[in-house]
PDB file of N, CA and C in Angstrom:
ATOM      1  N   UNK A   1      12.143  24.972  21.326  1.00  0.00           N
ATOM      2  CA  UNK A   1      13.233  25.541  22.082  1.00  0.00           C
ATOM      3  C   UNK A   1      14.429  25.693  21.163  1.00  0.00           C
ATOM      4  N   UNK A   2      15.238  26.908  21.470  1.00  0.00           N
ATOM      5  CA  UNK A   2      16.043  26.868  20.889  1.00  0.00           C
ATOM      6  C   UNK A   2      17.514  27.378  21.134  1.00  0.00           C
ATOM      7  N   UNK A   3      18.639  26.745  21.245  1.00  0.00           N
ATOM      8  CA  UNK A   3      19.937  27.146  21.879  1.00  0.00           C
ATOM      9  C   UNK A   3      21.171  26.934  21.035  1.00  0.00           C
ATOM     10  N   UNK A   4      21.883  28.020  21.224  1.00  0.00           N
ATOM     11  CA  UNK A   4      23.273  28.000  20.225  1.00  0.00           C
ATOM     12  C   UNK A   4      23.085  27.332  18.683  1.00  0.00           C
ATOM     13  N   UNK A   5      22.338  27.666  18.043  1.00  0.00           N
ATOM     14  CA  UNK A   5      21.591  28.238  16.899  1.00  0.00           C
ATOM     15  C   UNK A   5      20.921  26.370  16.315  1.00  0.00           C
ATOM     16  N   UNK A   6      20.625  25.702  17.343  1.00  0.00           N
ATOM     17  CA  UNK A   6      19.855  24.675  17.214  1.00  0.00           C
ATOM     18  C   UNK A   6      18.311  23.861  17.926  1.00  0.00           C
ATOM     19  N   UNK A   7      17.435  23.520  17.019  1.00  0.00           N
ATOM     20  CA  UNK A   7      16.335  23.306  17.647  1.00  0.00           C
ATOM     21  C   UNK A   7      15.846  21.880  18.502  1.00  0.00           C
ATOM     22  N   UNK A   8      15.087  22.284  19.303  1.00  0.00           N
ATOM     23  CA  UNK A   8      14.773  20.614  19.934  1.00  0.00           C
ATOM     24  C   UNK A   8      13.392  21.129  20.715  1.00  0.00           C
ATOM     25  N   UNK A   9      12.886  20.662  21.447  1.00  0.00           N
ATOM     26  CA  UNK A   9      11.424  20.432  22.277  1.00  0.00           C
ATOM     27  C   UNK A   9      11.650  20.328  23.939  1.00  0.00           C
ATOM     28  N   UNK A  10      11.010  20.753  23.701  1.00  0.00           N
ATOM     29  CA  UNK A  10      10.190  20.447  25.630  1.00  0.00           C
ATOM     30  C   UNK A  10       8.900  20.247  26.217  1.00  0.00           C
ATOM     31  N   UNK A  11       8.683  19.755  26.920  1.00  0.00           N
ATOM     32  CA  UNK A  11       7.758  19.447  27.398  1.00  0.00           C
ATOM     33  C   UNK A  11       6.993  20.919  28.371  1.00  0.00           C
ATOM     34  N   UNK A  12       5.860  20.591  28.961  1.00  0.00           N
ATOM     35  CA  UNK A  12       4.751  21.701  29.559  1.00  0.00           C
ATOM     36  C   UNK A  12       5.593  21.766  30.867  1.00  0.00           C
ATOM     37  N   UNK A  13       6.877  21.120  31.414  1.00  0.00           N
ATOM     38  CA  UNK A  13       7.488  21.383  32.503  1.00  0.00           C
ATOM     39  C   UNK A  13       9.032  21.949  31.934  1.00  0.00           C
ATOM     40  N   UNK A  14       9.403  21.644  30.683  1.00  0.00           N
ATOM     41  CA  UNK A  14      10.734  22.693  30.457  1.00  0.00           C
ATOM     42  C   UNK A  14      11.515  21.545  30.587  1.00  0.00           C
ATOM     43  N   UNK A  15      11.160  20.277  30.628  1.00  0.00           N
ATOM     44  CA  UNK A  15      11.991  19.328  30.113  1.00  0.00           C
ATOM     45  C   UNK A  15      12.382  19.117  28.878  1.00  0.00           C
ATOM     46  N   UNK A  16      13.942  18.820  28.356  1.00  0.00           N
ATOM     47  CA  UNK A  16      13.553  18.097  26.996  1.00  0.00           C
ATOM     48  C   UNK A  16      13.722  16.888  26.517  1.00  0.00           C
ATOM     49  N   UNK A  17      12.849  16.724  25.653  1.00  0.00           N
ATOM     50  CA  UNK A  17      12.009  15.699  25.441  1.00  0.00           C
ATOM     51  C   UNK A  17      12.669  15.682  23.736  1.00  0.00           C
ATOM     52  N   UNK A  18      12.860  16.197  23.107  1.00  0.00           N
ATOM     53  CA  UNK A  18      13.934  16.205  21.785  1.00  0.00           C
ATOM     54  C   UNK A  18      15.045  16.770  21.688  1.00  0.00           C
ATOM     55  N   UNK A  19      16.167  16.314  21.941  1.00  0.00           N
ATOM     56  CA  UNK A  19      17.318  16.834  21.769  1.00  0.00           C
ATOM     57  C   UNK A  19      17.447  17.937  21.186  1.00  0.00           C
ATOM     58  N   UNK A  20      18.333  19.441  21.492  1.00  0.00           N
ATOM     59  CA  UNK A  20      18.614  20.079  20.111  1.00  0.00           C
ATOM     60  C   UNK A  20      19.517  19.551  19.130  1.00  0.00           C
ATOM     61  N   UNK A  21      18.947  19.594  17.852  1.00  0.00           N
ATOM     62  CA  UNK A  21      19.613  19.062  17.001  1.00  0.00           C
ATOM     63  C   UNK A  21      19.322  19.466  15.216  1.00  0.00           C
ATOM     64  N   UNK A  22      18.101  20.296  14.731  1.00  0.00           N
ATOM     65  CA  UNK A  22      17.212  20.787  14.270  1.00  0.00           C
ATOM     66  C   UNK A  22      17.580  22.087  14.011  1.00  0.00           C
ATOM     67  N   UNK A  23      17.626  22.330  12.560  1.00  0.00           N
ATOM     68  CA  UNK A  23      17.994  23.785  11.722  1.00  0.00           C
ATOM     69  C   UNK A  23      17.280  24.660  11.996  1.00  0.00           C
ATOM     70  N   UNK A  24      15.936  24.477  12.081  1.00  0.00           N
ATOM     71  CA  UNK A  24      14.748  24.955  12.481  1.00  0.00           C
ATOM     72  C   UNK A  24      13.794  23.813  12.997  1.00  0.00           C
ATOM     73  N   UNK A  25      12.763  24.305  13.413  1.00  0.00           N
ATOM     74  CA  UNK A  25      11.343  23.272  13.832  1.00  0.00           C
ATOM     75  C   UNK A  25       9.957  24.128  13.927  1.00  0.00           C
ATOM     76  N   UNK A  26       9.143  23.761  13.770  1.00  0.00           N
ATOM     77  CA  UNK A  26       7.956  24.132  14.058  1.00  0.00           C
ATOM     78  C   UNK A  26       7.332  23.570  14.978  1.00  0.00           C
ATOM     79  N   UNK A  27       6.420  24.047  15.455  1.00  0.00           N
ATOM     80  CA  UNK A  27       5.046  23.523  16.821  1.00  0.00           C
ATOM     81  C   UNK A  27       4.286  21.938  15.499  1.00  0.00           C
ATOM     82  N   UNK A  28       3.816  21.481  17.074  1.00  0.00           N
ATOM     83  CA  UNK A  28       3.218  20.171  16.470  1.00  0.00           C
ATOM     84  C   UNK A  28       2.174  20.211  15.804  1.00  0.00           C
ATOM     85  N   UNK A  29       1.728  19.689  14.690  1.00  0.00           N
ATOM     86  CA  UNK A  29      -0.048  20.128  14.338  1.00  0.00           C
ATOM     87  C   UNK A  29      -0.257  18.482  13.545  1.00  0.00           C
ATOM     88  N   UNK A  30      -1.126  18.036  14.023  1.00  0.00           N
ATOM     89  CA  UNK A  30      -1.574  17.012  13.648  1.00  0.00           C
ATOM     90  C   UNK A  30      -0.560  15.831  13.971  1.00  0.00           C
ATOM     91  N   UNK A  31       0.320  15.946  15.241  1.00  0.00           N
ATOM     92  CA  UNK A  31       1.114  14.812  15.777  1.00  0.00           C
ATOM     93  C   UNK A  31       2.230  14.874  14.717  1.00  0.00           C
ATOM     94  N   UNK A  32       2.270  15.541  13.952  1.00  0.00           N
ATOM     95  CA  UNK A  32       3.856  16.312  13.058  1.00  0.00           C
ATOM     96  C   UNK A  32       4.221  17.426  13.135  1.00  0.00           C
ATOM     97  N   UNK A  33       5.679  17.623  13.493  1.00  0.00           N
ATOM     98  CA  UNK A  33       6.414  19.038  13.266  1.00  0.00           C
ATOM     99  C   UNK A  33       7.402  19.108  12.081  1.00  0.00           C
ATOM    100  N   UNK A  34       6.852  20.285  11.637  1.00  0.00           N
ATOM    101  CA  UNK A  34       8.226  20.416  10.001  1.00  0.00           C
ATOM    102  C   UNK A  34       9.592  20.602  10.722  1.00  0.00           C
ATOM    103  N   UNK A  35      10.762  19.860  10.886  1.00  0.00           N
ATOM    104  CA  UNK A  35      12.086  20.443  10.895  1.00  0.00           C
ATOM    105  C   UNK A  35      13.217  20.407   9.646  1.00  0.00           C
ATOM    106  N   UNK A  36      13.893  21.431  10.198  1.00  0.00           N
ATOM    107  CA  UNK A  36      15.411  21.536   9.024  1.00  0.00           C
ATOM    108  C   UNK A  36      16.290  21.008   9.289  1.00  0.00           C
ATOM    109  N   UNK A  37      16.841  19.976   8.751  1.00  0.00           N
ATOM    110  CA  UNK A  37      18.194  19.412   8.653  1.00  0.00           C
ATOM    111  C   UNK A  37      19.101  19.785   7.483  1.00  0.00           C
ATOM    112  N   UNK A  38      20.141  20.349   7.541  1.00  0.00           N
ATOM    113  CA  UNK A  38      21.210  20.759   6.415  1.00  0.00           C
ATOM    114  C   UNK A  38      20.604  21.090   5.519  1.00  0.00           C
ATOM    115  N   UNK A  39      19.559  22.375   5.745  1.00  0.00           N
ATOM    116  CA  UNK A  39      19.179  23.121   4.506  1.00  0.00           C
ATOM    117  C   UNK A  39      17.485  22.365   3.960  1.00  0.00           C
ATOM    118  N   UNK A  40      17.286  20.937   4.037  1.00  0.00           N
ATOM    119  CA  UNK A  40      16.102  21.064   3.560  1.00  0.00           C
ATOM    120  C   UNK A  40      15.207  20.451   4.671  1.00  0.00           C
ATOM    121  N   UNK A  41      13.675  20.300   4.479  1.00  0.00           N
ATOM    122  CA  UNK A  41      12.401  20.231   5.855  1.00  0.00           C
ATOM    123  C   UNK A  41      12.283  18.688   5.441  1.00  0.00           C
ATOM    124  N   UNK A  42      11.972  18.388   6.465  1.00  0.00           N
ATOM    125  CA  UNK A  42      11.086  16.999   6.470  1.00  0.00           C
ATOM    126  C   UNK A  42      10.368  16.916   8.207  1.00  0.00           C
ATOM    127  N   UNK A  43       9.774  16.137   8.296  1.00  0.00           N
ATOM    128  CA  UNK A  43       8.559  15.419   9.774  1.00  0.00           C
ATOM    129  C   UNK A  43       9.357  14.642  10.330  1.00  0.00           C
ATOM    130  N   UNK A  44       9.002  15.274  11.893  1.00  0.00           N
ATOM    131  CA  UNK A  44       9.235  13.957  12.905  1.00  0.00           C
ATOM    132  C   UNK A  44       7.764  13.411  13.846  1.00  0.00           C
ATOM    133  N   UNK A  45       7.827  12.725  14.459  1.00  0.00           N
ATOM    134  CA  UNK A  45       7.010  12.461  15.118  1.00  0.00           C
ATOM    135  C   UNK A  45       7.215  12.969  16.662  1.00  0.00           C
ATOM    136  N   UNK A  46       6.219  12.868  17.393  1.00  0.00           N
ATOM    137  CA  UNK A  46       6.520  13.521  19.206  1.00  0.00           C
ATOM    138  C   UNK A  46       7.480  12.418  19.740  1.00  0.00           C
ATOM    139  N   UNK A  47       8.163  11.263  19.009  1.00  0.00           N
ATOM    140  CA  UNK A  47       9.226  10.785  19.942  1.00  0.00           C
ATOM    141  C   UNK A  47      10.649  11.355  19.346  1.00  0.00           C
ATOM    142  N   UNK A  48      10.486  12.176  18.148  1.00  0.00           N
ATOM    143  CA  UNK A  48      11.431  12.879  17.242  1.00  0.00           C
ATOM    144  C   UNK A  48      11.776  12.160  16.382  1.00  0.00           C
ATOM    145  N   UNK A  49      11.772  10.448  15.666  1.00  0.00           N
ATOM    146  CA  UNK A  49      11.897  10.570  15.077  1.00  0.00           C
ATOM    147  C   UNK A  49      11.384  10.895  13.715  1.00  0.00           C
ATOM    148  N   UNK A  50      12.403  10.726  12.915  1.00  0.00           N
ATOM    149  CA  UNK A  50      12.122  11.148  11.545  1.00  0.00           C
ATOM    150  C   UNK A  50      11.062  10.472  10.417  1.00  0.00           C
ATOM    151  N   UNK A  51       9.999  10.986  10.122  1.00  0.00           N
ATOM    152  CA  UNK A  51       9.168   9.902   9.745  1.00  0.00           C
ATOM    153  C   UNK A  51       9.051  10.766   8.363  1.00  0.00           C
ATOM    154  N   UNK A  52       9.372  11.624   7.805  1.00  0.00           N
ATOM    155  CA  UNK A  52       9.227  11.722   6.365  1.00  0.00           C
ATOM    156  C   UNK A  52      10.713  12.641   5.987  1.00  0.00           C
ATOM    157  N   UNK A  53      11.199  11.930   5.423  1.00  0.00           N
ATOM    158  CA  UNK A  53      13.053  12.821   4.857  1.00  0.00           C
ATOM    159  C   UNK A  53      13.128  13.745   5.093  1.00  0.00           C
ATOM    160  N   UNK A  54      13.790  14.477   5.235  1.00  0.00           N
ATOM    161  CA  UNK A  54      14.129  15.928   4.686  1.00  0.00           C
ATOM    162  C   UNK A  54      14.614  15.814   3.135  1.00  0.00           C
ATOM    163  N   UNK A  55      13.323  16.612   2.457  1.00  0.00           N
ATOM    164  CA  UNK A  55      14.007  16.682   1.274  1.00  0.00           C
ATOM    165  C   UNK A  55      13.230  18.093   0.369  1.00  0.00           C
ATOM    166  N   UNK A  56      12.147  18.710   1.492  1.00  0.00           N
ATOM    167  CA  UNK A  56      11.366  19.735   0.595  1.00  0.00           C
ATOM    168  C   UNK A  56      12.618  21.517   1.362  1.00  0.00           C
ATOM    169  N   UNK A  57      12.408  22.321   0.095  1.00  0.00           N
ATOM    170  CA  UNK A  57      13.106  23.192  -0.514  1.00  0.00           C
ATOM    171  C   UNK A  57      12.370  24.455   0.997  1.00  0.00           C
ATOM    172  N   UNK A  58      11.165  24.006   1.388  1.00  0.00           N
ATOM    173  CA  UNK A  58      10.376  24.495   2.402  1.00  0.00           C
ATOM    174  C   UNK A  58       8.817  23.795   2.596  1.00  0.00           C
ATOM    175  N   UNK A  59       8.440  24.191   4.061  1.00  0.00           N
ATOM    176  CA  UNK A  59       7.496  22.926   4.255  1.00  0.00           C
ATOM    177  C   UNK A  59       7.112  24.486   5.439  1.00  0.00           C
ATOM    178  N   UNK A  60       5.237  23.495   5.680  1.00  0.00           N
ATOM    179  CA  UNK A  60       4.742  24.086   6.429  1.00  0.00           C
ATOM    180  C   UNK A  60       3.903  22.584   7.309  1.00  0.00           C
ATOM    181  N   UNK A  61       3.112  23.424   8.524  1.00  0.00           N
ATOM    182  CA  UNK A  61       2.376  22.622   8.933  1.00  0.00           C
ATOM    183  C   UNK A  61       1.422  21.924   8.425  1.00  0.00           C
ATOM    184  N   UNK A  62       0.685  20.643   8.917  1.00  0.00           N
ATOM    185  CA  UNK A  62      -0.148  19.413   8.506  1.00  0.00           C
ATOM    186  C   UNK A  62      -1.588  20.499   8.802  1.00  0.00           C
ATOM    187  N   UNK A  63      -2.252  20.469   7.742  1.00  0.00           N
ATOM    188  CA  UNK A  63      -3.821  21.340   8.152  1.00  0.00           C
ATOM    189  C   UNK A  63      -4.760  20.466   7.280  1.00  0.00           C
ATOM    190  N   UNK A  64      -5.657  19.965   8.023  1.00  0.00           N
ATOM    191  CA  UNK A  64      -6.495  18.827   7.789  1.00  0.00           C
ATOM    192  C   UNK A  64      -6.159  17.447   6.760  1.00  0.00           C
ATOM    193  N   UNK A  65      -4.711  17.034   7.221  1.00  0.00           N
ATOM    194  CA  UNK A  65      -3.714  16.090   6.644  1.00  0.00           C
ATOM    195  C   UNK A  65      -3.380  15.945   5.600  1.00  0.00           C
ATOM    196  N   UNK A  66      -2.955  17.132   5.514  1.00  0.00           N
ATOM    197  CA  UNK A  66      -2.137  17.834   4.391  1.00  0.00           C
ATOM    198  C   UNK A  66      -1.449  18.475   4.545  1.00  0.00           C
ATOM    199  N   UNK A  67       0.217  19.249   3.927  1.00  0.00           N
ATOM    200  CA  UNK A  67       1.066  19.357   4.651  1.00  0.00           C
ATOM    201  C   UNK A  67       1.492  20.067   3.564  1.00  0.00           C
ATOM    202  N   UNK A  68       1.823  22.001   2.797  1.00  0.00           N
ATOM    203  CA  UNK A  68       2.009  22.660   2.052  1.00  0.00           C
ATOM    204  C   UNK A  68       3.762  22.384   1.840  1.00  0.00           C
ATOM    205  N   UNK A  69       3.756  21.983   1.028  1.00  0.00           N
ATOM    206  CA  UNK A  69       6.038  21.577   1.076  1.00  0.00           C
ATOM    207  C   UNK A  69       6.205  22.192  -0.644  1.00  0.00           C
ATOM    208  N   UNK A  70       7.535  22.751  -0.860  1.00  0.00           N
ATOM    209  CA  UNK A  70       8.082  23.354  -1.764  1.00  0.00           C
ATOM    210  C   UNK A  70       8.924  22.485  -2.263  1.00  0.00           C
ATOM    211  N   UNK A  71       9.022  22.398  -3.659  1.00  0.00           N
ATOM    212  CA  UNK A  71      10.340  21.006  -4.024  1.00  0.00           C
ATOM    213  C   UNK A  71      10.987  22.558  -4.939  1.00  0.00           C
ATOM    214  N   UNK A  72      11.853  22.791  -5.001  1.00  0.00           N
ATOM    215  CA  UNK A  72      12.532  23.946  -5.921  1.00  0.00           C
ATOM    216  C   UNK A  72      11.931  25.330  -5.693  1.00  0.00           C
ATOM    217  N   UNK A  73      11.467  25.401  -6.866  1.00  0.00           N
ATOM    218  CA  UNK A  73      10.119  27.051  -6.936  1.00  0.00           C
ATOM    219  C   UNK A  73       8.692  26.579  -6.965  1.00  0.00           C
ATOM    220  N   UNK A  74       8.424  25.530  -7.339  1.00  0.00           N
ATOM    221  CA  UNK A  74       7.127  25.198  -6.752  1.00  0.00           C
ATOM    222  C   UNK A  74       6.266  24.623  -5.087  1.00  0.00           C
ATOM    223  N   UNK A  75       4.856  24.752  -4.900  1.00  0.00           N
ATOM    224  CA  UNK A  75       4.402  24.467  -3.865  1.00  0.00           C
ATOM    225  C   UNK A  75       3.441  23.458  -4.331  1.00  0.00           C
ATOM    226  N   UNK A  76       3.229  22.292  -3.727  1.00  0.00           N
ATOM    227  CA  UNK A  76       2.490  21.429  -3.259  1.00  0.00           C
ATOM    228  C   UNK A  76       1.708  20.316  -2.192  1.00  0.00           C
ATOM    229  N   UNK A  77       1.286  19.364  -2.126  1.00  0.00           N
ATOM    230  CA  UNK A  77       0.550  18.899  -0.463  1.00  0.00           C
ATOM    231  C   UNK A  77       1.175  17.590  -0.620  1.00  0.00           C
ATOM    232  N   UNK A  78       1.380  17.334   0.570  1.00  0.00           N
ATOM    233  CA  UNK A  78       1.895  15.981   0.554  1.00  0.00           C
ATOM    234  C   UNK A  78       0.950  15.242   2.319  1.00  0.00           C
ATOM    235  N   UNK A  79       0.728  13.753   2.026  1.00  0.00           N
ATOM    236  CA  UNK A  79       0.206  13.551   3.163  1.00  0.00           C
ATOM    237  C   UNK A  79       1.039  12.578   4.402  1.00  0.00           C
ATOM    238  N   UNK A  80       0.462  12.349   5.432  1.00  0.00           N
ATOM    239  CA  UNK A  80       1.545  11.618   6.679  1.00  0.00           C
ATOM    240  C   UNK A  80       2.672  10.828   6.408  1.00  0.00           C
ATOM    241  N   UNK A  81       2.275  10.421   4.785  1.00  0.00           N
ATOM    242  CA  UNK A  81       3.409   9.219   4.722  1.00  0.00           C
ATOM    243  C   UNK A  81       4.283   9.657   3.787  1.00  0.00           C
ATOM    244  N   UNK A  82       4.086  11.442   3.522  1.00  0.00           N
ATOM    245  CA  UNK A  82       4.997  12.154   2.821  1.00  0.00           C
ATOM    246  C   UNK A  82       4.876  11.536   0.986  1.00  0.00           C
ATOM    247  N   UNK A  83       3.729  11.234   0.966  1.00  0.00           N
ATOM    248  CA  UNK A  83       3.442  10.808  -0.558  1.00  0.00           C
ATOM    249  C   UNK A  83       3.055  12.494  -1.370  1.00  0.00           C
ATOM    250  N   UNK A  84       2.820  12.788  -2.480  1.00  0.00           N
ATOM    251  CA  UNK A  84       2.318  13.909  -2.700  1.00  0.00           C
ATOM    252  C   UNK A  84       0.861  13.189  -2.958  1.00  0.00           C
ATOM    253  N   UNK A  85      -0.337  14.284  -2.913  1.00  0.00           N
ATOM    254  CA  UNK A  85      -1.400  14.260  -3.181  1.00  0.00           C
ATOM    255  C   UNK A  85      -1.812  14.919  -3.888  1.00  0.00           C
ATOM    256  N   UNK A  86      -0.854  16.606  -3.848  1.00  0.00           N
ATOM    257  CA  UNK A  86      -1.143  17.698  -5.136  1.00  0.00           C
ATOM    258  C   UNK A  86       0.246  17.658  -5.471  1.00  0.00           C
ATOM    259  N   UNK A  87       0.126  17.451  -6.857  1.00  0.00           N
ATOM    260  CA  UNK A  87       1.707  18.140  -7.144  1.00  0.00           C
ATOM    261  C   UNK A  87       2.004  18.954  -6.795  1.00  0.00           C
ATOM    262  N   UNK A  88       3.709  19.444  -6.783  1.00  0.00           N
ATOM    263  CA  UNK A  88       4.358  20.293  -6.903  1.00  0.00           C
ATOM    264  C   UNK A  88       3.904  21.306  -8.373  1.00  0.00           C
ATOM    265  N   UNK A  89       2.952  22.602  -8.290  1.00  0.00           N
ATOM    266  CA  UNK A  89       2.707  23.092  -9.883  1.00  0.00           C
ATOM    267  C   UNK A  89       2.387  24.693  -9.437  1.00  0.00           C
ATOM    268  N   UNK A  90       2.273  24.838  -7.852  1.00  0.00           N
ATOM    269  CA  UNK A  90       1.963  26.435  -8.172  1.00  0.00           C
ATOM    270  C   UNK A  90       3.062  27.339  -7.428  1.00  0.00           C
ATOM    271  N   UNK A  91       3.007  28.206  -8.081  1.00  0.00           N
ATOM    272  CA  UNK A  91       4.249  29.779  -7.808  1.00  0.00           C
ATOM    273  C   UNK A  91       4.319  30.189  -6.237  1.00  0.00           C
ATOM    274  N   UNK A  92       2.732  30.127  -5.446  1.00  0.00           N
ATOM    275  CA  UNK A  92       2.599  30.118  -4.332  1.00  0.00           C
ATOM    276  C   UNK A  92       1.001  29.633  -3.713  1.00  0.00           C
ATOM    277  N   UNK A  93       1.045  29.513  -2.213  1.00  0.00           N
ATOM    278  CA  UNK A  93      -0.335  28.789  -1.978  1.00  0.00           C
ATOM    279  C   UNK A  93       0.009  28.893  -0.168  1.00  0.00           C
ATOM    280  N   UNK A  94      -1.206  28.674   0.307  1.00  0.00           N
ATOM    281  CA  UNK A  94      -1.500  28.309   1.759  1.00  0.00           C
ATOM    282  C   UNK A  94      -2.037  27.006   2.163  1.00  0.00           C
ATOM    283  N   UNK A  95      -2.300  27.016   3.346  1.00  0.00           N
ATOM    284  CA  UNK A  95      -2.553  25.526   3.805  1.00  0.00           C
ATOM    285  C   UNK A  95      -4.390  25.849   3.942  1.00  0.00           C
ATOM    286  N   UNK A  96      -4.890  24.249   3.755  1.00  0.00           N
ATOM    287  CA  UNK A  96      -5.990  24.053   4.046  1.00  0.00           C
ATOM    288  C   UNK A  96      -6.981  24.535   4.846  1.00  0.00           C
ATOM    289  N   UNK A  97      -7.876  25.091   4.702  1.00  0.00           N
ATOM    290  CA  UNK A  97      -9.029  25.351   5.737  1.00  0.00           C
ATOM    291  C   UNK A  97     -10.095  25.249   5.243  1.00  0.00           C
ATOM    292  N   UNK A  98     -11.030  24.766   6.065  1.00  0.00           N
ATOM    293  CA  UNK A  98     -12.400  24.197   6.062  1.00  0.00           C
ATOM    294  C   UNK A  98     -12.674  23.642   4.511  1.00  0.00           C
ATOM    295  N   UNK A  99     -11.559  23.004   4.223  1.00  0.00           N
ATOM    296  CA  UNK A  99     -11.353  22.242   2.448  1.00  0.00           C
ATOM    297  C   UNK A  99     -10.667  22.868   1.598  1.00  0.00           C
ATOM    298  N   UNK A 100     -10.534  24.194   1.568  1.00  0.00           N
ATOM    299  CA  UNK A 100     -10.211  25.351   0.832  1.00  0.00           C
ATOM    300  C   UNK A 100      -8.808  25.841   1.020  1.00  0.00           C
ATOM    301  N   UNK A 101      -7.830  25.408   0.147  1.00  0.00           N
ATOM    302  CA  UNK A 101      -6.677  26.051  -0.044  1.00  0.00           C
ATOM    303  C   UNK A 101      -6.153  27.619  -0.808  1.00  0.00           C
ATOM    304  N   UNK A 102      -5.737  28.598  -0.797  1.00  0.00           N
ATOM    305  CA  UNK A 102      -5.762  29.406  -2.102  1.00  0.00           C
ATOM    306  C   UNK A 102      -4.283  28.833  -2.593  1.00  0.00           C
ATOM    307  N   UNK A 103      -4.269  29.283  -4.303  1.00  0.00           N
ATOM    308  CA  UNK A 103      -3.247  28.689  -4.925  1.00  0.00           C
ATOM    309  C   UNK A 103      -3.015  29.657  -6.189  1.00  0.00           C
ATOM    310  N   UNK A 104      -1.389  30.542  -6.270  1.00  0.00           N
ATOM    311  CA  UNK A 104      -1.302  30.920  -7.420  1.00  0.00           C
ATOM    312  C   UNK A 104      -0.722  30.404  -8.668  1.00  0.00           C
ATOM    313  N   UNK A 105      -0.949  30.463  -9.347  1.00  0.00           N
ATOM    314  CA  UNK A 105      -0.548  29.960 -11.152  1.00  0.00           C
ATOM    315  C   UNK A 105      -0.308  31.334 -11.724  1.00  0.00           C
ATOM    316  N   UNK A 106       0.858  31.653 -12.120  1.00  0.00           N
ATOM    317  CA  UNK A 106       1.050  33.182 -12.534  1.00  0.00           C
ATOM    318  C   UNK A 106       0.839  34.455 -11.809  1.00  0.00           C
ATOM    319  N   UNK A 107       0.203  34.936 -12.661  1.00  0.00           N
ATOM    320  CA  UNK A 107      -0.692  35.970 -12.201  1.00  0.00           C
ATOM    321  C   UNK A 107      -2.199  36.149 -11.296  1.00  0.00           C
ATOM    322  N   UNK A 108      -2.725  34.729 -11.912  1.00  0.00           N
ATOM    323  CA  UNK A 108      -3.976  34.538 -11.366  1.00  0.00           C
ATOM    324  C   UNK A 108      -3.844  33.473 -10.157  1.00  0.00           C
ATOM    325  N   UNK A 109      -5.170  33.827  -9.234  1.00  0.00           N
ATOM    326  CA  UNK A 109      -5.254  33.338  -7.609  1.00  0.00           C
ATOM    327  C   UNK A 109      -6.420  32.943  -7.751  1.00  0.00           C
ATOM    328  N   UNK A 110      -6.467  31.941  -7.016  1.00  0.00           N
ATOM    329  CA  UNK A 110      -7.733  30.880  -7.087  1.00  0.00           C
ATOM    330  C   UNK A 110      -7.867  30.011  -5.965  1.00  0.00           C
ATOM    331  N   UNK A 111      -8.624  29.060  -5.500  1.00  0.00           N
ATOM    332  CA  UNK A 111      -9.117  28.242  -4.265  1.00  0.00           C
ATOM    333  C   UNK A 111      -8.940  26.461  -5.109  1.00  0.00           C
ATOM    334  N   UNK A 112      -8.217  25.388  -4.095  1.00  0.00           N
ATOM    335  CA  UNK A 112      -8.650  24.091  -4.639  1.00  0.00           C
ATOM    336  C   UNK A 112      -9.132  23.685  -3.501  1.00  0.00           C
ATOM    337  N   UNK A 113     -10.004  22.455  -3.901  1.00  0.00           N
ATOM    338  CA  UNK A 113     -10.490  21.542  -2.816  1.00  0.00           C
ATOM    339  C   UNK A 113      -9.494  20.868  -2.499  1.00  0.00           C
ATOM    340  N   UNK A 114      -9.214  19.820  -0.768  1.00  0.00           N
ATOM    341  CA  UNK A 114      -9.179  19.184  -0.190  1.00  0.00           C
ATOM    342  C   UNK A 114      -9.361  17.933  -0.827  1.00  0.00           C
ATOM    343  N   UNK A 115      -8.777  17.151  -1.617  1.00  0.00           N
ATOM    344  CA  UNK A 115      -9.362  16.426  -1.965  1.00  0.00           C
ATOM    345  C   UNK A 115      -8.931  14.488  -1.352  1.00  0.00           C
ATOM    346  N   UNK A 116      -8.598  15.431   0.045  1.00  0.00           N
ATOM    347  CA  UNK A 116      -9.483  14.030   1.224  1.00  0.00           C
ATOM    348  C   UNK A 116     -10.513  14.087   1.799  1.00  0.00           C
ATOM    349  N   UNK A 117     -11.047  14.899   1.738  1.00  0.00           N
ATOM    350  CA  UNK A 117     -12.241  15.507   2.032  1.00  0.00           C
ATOM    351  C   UNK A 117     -13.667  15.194   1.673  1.00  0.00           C
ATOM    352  N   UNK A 118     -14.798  14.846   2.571  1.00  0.00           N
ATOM    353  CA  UNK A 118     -15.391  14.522   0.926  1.00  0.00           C
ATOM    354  C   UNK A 118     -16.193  15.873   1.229  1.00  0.00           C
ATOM    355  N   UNK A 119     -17.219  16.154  -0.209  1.00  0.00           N
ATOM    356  CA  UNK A 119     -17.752  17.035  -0.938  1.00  0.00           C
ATOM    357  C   UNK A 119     -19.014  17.477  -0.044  1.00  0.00           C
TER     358      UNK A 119
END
């Protein structure tokens, strides 16, 4: 939800259930939503709070608990407890599916594994 240029939540009856308070927010995926506080993303949980800083440059949703976040000009994965798992090292990239991320380095585009995943 969003009112007088701030974000918060509601519930399946139009209650809310998170204050507006939020630069931006995203929908929940994996019991985390990315929001913006003063310019940079970090996670809350469904009671709102804040369970990983705000401190990435841009962030996306959790896709098979992993979580695509930008520190500067690079993209990398970080997991629930906001640790990284892939560095911060490529130009651009998407989130996880069925193990398979794509990831650019320059010019060239390529696929990494999941590597919570097993094989």
């Amino acid at each position: 939800m969003k009112n007088n240029g701030k974000w918060g939540y509601i519930d399946n009856r139009g209650n809310v259930v998170i204050e507006l308070q939020f630069d931006h927010g995203y929908k929940f995926s994996e019991g985390l939503a990315g929001v913006k506080i003063n310019g940079k993303w970090g996670y809350i949980n469904k009671s709102g709070t804040i369970v990983i800083q705000p401190q990435f440059t841009d962030a996306y949703n959790f896709f098979e608990e992993l979580a695509l976040v930008k520190v500067g000009n690079r993209w990398g994965y970080i997991n629930k407890n906001g640790n990284f798992v892939i560095q911060p090292q490529f130009e651009d990239a998407g989130g996880f599916y069925e193990g398979l991320a794509w990831v650019q380095v320059g010019d060239k585009y390529g696929y990494i594994r999941n590597p919570l995943k097993s094989q």
